[in-house]
PDB file of N, CA and C in Angstrom:
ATOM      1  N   UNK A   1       0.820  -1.190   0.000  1.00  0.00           N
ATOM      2  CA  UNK A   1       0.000   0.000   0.000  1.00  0.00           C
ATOM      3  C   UNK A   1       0.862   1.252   0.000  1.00  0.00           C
ATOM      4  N   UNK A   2       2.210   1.445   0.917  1.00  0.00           N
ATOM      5  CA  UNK A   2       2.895   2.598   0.795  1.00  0.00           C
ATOM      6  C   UNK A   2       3.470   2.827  -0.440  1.00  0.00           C
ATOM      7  N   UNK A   3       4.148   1.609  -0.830  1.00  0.00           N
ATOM      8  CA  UNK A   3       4.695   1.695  -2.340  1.00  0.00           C
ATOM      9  C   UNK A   3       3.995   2.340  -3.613  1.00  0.00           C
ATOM     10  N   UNK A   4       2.742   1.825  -3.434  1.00  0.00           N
ATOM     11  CA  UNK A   4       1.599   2.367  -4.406  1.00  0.00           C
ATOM     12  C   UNK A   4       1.356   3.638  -4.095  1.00  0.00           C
ATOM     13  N   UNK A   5       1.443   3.940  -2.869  1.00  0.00           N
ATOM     14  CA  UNK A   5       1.088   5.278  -3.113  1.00  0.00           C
ATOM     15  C   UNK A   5       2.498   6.035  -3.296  1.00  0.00           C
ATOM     16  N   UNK A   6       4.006   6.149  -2.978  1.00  0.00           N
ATOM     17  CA  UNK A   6       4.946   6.693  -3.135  1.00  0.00           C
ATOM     18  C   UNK A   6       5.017   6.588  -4.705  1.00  0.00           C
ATOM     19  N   UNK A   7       4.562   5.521  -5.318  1.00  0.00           N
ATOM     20  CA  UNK A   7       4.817   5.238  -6.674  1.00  0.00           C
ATOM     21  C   UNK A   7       3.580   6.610  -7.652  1.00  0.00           C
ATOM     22  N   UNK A   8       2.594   6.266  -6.890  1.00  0.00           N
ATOM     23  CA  UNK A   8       1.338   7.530  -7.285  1.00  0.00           C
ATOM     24  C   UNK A   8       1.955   8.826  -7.238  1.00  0.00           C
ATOM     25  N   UNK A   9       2.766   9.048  -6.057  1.00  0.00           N
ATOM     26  CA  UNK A   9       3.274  10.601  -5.896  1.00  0.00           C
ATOM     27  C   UNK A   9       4.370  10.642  -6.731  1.00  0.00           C
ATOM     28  N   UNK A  10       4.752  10.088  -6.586  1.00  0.00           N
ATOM     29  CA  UNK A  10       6.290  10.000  -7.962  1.00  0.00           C
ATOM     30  C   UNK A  10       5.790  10.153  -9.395  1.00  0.00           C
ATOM     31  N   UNK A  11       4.910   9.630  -9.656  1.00  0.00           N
ATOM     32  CA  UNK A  11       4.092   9.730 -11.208  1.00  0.00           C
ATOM     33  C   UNK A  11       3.647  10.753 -11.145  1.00  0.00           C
ATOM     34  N   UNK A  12       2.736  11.753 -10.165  1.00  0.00           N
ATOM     35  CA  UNK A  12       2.562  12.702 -10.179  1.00  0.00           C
ATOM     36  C   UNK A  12       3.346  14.157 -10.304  1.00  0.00           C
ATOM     37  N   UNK A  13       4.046  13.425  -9.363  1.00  0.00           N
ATOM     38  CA  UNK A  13       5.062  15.066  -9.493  1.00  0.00           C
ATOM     39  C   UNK A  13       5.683  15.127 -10.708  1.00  0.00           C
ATOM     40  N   UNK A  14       6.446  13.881 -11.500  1.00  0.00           N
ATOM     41  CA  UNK A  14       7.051  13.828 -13.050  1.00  0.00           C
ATOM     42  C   UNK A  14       5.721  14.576 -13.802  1.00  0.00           C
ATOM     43  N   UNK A  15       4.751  14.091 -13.800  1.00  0.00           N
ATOM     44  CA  UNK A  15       3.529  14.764 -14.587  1.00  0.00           C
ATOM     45  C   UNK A  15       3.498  16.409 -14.589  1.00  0.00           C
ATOM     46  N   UNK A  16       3.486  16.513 -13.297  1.00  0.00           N
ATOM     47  CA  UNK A  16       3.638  18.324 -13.109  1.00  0.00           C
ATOM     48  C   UNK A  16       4.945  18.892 -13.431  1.00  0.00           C
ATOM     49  N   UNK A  17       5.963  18.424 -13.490  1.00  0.00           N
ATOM     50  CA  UNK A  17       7.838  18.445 -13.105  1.00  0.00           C
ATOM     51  C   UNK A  17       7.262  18.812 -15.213  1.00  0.00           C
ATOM     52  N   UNK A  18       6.959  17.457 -15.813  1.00  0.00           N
ATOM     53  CA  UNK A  18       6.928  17.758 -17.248  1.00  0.00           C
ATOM     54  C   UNK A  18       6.174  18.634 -18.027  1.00  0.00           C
ATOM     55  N   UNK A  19       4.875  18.929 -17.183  1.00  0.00           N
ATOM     56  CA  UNK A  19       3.836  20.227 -18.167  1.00  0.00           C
ATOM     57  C   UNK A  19       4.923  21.324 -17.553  1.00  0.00           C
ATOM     58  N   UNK A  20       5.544  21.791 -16.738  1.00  0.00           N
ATOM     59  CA  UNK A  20       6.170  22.747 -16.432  1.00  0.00           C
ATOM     60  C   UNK A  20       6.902  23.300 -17.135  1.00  0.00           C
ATOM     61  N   UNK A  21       7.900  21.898 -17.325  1.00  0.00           N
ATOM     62  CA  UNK A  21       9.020  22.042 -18.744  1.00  0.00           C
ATOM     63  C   UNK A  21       8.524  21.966 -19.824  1.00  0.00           C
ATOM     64  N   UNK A  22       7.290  21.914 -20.056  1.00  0.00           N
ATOM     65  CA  UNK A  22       6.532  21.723 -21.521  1.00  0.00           C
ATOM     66  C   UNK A  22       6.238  22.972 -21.959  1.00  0.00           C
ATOM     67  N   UNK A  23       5.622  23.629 -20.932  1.00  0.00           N
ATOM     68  CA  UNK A  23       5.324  25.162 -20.706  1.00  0.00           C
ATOM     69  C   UNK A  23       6.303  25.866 -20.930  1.00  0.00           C
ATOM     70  N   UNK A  24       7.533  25.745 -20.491  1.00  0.00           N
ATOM     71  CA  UNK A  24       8.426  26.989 -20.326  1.00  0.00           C
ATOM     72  C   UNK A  24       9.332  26.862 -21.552  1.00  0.00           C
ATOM     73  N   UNK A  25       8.863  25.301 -22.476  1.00  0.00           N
ATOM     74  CA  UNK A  25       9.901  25.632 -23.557  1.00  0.00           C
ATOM     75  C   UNK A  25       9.104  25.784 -24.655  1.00  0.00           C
ATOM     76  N   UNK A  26       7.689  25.899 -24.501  1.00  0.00           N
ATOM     77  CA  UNK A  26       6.849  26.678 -25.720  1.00  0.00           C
ATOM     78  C   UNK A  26       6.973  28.435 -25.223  1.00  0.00           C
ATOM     79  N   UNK A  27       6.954  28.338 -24.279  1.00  0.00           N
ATOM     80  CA  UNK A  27       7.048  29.812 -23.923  1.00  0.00           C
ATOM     81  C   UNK A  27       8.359  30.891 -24.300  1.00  0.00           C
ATOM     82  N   UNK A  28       9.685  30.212 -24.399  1.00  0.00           N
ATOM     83  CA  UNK A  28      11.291  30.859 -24.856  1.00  0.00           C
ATOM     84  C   UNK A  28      10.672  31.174 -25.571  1.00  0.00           C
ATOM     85  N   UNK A  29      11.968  32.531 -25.989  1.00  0.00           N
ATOM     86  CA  UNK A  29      11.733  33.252 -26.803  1.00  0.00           C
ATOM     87  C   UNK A  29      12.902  32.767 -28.224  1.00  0.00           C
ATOM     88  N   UNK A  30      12.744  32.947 -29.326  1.00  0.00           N
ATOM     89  CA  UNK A  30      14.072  32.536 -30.160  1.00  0.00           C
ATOM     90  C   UNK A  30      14.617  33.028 -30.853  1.00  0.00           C
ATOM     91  N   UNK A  31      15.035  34.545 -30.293  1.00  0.00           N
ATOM     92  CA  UNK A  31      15.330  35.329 -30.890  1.00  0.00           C
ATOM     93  C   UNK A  31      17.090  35.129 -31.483  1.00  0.00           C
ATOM     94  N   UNK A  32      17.259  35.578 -32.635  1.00  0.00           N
ATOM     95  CA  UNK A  32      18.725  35.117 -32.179  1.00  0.00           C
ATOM     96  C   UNK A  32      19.241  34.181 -33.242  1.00  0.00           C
ATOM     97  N   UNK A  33      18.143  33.564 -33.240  1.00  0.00           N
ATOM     98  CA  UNK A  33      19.116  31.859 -34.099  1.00  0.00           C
ATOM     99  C   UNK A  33      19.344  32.490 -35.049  1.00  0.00           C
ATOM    100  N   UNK A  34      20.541  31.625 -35.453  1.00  0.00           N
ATOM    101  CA  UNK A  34      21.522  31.959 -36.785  1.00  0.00           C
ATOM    102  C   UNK A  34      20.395  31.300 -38.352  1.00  0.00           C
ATOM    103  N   UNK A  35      19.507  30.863 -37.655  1.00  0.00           N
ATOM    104  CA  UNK A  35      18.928  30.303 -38.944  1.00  0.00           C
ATOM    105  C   UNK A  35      17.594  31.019 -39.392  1.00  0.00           C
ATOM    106  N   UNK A  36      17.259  31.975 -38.701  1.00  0.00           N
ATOM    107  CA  UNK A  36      16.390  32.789 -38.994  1.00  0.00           C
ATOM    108  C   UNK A  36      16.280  33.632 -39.801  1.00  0.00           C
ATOM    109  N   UNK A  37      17.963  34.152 -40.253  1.00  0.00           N
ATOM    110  CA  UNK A  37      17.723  34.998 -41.040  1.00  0.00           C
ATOM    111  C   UNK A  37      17.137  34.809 -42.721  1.00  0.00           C
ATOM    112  N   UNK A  38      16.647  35.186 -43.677  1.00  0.00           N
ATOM    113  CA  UNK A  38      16.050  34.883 -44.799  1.00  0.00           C
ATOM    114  C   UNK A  38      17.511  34.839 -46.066  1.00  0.00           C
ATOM    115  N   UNK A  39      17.350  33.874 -46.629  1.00  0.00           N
ATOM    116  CA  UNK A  39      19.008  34.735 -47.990  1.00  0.00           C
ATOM    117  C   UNK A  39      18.385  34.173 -48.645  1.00  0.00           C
ATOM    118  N   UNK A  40      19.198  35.271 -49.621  1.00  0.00           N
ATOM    119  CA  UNK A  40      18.370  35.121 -50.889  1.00  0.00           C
ATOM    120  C   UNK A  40      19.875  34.577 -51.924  1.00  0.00           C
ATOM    121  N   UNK A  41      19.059  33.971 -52.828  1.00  0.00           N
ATOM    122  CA  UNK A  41      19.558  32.855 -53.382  1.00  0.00           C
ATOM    123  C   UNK A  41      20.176  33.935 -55.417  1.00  0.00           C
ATOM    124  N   UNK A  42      21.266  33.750 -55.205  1.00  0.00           N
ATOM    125  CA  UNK A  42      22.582  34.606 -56.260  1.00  0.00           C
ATOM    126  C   UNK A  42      23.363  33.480 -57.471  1.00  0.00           C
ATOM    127  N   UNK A  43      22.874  33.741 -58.706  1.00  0.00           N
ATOM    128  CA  UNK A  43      23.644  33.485 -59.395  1.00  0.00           C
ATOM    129  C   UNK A  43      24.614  33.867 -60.018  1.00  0.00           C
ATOM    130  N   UNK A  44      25.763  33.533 -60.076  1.00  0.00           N
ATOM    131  CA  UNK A  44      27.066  34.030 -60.576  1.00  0.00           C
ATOM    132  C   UNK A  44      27.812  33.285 -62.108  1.00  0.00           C
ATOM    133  N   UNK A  45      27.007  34.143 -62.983  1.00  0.00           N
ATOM    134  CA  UNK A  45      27.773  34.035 -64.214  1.00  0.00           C
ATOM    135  C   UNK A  45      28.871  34.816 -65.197  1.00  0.00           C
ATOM    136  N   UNK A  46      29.897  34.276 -65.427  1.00  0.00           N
ATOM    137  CA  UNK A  46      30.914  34.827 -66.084  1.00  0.00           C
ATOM    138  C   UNK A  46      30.602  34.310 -67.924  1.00  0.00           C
ATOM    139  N   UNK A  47      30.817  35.128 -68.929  1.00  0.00           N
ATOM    140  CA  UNK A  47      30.219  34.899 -69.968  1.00  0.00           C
ATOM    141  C   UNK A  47      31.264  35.759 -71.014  1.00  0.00           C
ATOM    142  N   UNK A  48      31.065  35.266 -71.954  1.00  0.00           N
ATOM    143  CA  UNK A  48      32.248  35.779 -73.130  1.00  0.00           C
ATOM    144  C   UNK A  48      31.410  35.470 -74.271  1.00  0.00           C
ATOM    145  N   UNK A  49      31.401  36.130 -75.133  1.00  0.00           N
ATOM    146  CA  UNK A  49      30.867  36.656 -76.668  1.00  0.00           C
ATOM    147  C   UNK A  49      29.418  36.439 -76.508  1.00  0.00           C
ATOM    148  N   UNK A  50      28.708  37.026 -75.433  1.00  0.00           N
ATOM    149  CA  UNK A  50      27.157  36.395 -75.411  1.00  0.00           C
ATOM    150  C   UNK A  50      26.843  35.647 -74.446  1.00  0.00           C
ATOM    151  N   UNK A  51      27.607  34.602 -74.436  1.00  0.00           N
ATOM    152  CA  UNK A  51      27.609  33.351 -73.653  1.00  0.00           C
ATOM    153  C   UNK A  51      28.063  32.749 -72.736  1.00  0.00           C
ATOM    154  N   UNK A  52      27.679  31.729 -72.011  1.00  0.00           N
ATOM    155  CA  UNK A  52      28.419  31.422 -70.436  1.00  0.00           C
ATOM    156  C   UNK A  52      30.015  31.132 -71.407  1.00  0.00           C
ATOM    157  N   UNK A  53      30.834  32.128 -70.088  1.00  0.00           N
ATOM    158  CA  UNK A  53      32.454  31.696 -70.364  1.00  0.00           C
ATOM    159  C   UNK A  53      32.862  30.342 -70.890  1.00  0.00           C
ATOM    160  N   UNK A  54      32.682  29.187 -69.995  1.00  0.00           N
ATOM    161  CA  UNK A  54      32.651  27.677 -70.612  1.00  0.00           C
ATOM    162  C   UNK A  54      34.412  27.447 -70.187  1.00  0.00           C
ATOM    163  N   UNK A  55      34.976  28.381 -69.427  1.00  0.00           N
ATOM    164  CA  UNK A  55      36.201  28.042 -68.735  1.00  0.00           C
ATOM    165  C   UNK A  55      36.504  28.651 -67.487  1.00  0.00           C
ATOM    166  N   UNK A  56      37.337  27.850 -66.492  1.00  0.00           N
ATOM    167  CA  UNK A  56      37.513  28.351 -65.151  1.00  0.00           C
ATOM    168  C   UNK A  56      37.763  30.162 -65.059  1.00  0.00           C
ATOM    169  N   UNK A  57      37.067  30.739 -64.051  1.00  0.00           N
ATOM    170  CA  UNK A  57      37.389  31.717 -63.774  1.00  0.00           C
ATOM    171  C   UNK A  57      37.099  31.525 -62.206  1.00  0.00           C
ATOM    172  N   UNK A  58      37.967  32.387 -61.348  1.00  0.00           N
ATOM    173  CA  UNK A  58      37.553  32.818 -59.975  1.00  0.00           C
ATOM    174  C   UNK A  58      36.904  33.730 -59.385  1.00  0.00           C
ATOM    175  N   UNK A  59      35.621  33.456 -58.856  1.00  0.00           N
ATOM    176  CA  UNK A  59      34.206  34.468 -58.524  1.00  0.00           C
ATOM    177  C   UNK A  59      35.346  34.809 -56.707  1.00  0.00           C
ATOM    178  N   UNK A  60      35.728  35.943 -56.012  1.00  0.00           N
ATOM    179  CA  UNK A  60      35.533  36.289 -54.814  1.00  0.00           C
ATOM    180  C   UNK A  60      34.343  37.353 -54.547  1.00  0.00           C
ATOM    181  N   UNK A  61      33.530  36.990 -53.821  1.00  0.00           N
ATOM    182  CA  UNK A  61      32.644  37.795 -53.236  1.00  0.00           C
ATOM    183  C   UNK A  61      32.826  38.094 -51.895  1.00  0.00           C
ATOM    184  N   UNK A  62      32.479  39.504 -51.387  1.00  0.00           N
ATOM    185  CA  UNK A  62      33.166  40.317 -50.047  1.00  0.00           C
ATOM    186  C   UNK A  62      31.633  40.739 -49.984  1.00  0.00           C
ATOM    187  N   UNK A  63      31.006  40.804 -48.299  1.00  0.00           N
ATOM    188  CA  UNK A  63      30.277  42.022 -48.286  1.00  0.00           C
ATOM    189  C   UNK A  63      30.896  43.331 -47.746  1.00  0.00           C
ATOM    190  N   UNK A  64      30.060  43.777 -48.262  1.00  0.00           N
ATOM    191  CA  UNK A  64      30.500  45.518 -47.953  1.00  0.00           C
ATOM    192  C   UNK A  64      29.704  45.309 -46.747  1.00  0.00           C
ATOM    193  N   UNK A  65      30.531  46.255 -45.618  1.00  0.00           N
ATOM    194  CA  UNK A  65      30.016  46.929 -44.493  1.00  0.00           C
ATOM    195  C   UNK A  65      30.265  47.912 -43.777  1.00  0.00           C
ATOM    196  N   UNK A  66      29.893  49.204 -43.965  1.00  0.00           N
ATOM    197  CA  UNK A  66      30.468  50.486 -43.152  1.00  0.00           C
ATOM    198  C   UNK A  66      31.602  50.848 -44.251  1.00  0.00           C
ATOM    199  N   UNK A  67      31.535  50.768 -45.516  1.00  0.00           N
ATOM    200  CA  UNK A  67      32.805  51.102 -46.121  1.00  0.00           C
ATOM    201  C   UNK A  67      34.251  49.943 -45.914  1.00  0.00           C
ATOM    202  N   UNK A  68      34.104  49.119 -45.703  1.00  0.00           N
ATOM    203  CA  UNK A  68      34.740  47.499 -45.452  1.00  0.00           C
ATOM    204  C   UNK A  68      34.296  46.484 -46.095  1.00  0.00           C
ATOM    205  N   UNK A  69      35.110  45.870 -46.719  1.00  0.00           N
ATOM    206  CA  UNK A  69      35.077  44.585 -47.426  1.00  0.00           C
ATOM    207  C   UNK A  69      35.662  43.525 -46.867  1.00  0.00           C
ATOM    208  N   UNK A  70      34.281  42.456 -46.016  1.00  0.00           N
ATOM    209  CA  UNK A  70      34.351  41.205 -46.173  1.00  0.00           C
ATOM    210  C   UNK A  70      34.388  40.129 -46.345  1.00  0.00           C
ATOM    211  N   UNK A  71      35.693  39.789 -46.775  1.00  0.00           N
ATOM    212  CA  UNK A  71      35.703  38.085 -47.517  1.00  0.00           C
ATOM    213  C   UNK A  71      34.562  37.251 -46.875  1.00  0.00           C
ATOM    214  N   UNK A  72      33.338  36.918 -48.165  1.00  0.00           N
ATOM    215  CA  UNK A  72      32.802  35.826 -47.962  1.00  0.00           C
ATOM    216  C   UNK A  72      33.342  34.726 -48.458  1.00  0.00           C
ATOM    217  N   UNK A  73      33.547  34.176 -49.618  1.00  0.00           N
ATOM    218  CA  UNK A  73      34.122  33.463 -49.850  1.00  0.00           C
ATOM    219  C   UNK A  73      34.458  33.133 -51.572  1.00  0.00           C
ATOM    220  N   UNK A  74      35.008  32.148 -52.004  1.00  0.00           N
ATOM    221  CA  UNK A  74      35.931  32.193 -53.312  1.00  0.00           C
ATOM    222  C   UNK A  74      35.023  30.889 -53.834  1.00  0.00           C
ATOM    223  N   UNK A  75      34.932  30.806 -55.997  1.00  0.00           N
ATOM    224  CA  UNK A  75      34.290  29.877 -56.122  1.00  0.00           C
ATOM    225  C   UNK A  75      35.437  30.196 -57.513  1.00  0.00           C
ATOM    226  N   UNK A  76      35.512  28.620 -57.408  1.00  0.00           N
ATOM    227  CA  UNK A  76      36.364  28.596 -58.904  1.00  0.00           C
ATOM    228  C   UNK A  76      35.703  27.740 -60.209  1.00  0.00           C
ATOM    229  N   UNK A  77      34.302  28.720 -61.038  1.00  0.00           N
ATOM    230  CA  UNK A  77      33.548  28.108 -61.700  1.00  0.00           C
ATOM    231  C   UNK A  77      33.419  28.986 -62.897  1.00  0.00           C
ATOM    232  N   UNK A  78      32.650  29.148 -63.990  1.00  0.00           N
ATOM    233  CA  UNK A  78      32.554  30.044 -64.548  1.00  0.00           C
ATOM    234  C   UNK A  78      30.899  30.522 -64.220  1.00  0.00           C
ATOM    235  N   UNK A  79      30.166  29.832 -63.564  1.00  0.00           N
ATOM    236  CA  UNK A  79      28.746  30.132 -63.033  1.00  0.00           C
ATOM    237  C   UNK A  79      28.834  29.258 -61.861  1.00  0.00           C
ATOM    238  N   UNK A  80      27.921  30.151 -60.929  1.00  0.00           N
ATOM    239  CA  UNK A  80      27.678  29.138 -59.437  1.00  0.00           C
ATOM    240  C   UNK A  80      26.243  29.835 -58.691  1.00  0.00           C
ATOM    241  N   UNK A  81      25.244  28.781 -58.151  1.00  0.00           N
ATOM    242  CA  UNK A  81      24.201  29.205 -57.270  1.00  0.00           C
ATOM    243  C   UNK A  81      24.793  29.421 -55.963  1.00  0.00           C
ATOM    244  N   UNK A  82      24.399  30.514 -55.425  1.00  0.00           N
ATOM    245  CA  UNK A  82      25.208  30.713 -53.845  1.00  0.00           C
ATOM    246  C   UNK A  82      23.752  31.228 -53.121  1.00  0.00           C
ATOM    247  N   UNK A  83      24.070  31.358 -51.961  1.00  0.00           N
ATOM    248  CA  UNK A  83      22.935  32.286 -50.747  1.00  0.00           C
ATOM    249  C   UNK A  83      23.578  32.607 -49.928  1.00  0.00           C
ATOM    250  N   UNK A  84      23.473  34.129 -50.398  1.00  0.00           N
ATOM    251  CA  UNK A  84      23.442  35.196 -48.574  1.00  0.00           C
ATOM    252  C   UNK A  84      22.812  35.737 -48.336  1.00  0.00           C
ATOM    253  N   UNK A  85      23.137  36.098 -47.263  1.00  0.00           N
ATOM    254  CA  UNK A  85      22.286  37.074 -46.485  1.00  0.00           C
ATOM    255  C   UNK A  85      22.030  38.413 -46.995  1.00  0.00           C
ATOM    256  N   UNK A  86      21.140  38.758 -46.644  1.00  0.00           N
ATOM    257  CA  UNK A  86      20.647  40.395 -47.050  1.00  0.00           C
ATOM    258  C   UNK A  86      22.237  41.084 -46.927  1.00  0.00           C
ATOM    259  N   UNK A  87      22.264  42.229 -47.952  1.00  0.00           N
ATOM    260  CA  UNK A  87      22.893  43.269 -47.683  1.00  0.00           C
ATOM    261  C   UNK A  87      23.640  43.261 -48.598  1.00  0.00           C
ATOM    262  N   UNK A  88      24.656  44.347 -48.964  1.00  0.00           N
ATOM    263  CA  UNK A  88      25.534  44.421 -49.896  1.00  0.00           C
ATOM    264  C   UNK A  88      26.924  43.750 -50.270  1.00  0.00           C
ATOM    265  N   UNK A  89      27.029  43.380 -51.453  1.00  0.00           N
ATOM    266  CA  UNK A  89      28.281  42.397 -52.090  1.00  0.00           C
ATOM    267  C   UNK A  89      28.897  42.922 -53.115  1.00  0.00           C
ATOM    268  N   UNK A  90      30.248  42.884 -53.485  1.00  0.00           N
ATOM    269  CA  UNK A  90      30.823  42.434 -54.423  1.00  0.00           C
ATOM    270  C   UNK A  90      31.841  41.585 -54.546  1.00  0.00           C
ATOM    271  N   UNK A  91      31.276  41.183 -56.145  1.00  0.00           N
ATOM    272  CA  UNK A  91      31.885  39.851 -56.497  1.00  0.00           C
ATOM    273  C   UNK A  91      32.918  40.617 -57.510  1.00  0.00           C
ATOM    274  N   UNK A  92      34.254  40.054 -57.453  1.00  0.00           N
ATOM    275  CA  UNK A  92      35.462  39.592 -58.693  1.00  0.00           C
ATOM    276  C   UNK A  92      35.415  38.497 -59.246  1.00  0.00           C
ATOM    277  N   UNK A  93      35.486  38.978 -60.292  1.00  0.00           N
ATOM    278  CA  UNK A  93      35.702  37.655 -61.188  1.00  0.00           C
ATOM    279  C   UNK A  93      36.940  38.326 -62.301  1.00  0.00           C
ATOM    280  N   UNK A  94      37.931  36.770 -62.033  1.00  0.00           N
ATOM    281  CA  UNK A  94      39.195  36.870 -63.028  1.00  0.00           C
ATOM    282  C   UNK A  94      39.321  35.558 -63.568  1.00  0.00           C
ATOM    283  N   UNK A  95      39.913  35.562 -65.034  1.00  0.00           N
ATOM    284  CA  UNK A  95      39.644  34.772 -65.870  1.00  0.00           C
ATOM    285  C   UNK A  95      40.817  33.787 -64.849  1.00  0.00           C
ATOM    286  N   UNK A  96      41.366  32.515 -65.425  1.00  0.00           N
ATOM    287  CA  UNK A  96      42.446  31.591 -64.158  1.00  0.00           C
ATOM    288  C   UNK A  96      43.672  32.189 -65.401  1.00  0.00           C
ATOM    289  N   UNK A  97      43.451  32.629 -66.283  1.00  0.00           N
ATOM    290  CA  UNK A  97      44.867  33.318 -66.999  1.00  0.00           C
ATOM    291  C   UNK A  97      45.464  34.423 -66.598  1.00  0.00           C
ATOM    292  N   UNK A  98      44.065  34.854 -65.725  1.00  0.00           N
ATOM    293  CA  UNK A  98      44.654  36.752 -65.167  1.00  0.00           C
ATOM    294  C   UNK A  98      44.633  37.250 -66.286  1.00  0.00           C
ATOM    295  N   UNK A  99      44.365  37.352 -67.385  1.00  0.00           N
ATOM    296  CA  UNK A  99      44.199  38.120 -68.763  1.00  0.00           C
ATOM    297  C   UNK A  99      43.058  38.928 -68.455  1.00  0.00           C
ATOM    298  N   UNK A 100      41.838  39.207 -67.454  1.00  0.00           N
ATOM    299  CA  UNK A 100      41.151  39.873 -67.144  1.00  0.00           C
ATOM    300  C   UNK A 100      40.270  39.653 -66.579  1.00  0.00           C
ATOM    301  N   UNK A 101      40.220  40.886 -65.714  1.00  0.00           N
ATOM    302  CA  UNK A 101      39.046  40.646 -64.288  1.00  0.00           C
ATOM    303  C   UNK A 101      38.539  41.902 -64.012  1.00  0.00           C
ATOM    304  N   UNK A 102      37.163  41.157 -63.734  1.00  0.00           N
ATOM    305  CA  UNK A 102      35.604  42.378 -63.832  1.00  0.00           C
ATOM    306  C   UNK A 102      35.134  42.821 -62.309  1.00  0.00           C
ATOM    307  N   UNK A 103      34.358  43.504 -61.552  1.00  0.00           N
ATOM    308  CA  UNK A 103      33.989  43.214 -60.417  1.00  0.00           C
ATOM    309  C   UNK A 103      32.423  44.084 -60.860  1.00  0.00           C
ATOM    310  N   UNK A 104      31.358  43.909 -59.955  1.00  0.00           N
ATOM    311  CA  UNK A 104      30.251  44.174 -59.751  1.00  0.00           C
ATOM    312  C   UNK A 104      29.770  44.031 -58.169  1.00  0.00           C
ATOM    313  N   UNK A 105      29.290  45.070 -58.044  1.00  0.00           N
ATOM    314  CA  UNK A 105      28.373  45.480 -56.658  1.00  0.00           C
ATOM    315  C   UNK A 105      26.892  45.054 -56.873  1.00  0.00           C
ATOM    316  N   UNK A 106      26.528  44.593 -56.080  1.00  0.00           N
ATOM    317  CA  UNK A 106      25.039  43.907 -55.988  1.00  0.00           C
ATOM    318  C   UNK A 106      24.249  44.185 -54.448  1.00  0.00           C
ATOM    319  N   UNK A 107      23.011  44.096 -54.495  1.00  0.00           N
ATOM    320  CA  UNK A 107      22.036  44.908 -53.338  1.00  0.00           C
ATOM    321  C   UNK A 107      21.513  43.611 -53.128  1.00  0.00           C
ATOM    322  N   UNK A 108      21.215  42.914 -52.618  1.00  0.00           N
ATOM    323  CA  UNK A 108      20.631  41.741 -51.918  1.00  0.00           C
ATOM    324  C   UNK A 108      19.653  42.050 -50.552  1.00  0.00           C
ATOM    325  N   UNK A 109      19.551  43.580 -50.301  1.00  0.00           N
ATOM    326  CA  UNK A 109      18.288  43.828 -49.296  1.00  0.00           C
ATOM    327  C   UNK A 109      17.210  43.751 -49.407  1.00  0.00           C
ATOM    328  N   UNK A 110      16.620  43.617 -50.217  1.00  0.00           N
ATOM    329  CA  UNK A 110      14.976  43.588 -50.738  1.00  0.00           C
ATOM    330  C   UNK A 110      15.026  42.444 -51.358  1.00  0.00           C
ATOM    331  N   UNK A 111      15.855  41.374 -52.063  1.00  0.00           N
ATOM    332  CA  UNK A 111      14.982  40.710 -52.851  1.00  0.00           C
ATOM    333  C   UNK A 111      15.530  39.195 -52.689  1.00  0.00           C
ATOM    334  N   UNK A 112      14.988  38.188 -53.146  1.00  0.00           N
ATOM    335  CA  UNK A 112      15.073  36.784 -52.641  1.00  0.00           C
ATOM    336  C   UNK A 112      15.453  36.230 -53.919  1.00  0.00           C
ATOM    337  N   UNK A 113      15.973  36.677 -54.800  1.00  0.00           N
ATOM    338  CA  UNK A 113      16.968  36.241 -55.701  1.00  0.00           C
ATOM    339  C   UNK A 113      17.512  37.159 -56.947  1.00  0.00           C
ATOM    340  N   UNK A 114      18.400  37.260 -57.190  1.00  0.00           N
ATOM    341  CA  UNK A 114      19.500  37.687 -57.848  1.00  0.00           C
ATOM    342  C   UNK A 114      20.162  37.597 -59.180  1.00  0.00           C
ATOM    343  N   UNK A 115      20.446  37.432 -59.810  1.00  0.00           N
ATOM    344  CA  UNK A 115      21.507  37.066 -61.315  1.00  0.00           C
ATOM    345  C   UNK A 115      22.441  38.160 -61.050  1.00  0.00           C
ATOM    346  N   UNK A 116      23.863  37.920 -61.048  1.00  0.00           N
ATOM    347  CA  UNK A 116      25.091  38.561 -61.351  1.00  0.00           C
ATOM    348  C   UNK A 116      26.035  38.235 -62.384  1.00  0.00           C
ATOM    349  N   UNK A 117      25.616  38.897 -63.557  1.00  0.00           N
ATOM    350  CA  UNK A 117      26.267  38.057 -64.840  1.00  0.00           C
ATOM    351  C   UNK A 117      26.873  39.455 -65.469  1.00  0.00           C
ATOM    352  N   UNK A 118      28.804  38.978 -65.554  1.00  0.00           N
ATOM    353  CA  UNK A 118      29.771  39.481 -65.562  1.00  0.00           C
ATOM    354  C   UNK A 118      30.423  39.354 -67.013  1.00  0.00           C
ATOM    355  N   UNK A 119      30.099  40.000 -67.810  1.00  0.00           N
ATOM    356  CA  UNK A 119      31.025  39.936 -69.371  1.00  0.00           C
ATOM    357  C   UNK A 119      32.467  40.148 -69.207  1.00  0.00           C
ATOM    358  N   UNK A 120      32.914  38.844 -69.588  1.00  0.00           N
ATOM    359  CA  UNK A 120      34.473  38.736 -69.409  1.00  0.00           C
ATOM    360  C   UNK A 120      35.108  39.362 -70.805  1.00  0.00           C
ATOM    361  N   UNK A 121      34.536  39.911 -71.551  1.00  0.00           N
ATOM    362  CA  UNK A 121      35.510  40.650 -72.718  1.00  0.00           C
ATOM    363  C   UNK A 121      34.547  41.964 -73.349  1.00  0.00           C
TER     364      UNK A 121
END
């Protein structure tokens, strides 16, 4: 009889112990997460007489911030789908001969996708 009932109070309190914690983690707030933010989705084409280049070139894209350029990162393609985050970029693009290289500034605050297509001659 004591067991049953220590066993009753033990089931009980886990019952209350868990809507508590059930409660308080619908209730957090989630502000914050790194995955919240929205990006919008950038294509990067390099192109010669009309047409996609059809040979290696190197895309670096930096965002601008406060008058500062930060390395996002390097793609060695002559076109590539990427996603960032809102805000301002530019991309370089140089042919892999170094015979010539273009750059372009792009606005990525308002809109959820992009084309950045760079005439290499």
């Amino acid at each position: 009889m004591v067991i049953k009932k220590v066993c009753h109070q033990l089931a009980t309190a886990s019952l209350v112990f868990l809507s508590a914690t059930a409660a308080q983690v619908q209730s957090a707030p989630i502000y914050g997460v790194v995955g919240d933010i929205p990006k919008s989705k950038v294509l990067l084409m390099a192109t010669l007489n009309n047409g996609p280049a059809m040979q290696p070139v190197t895309w670096t894209v930096y965002r601008l911030e406060n008058g500062k350029e930060i390395y996002n990162r390097s793609i060695n393609r002559h076109s590539a789908n990427i996603e960032l985050e809102p805000g301002f970029y530019r991309a370089d693009v140089t042919l892999d001969d170094g015979s010539v290289s273009r750059s372009r500034i792009f606005d990525l605050s308002n809109v959820s996708s992009s084309n950045v297509i760079v005439a290499m001659d």
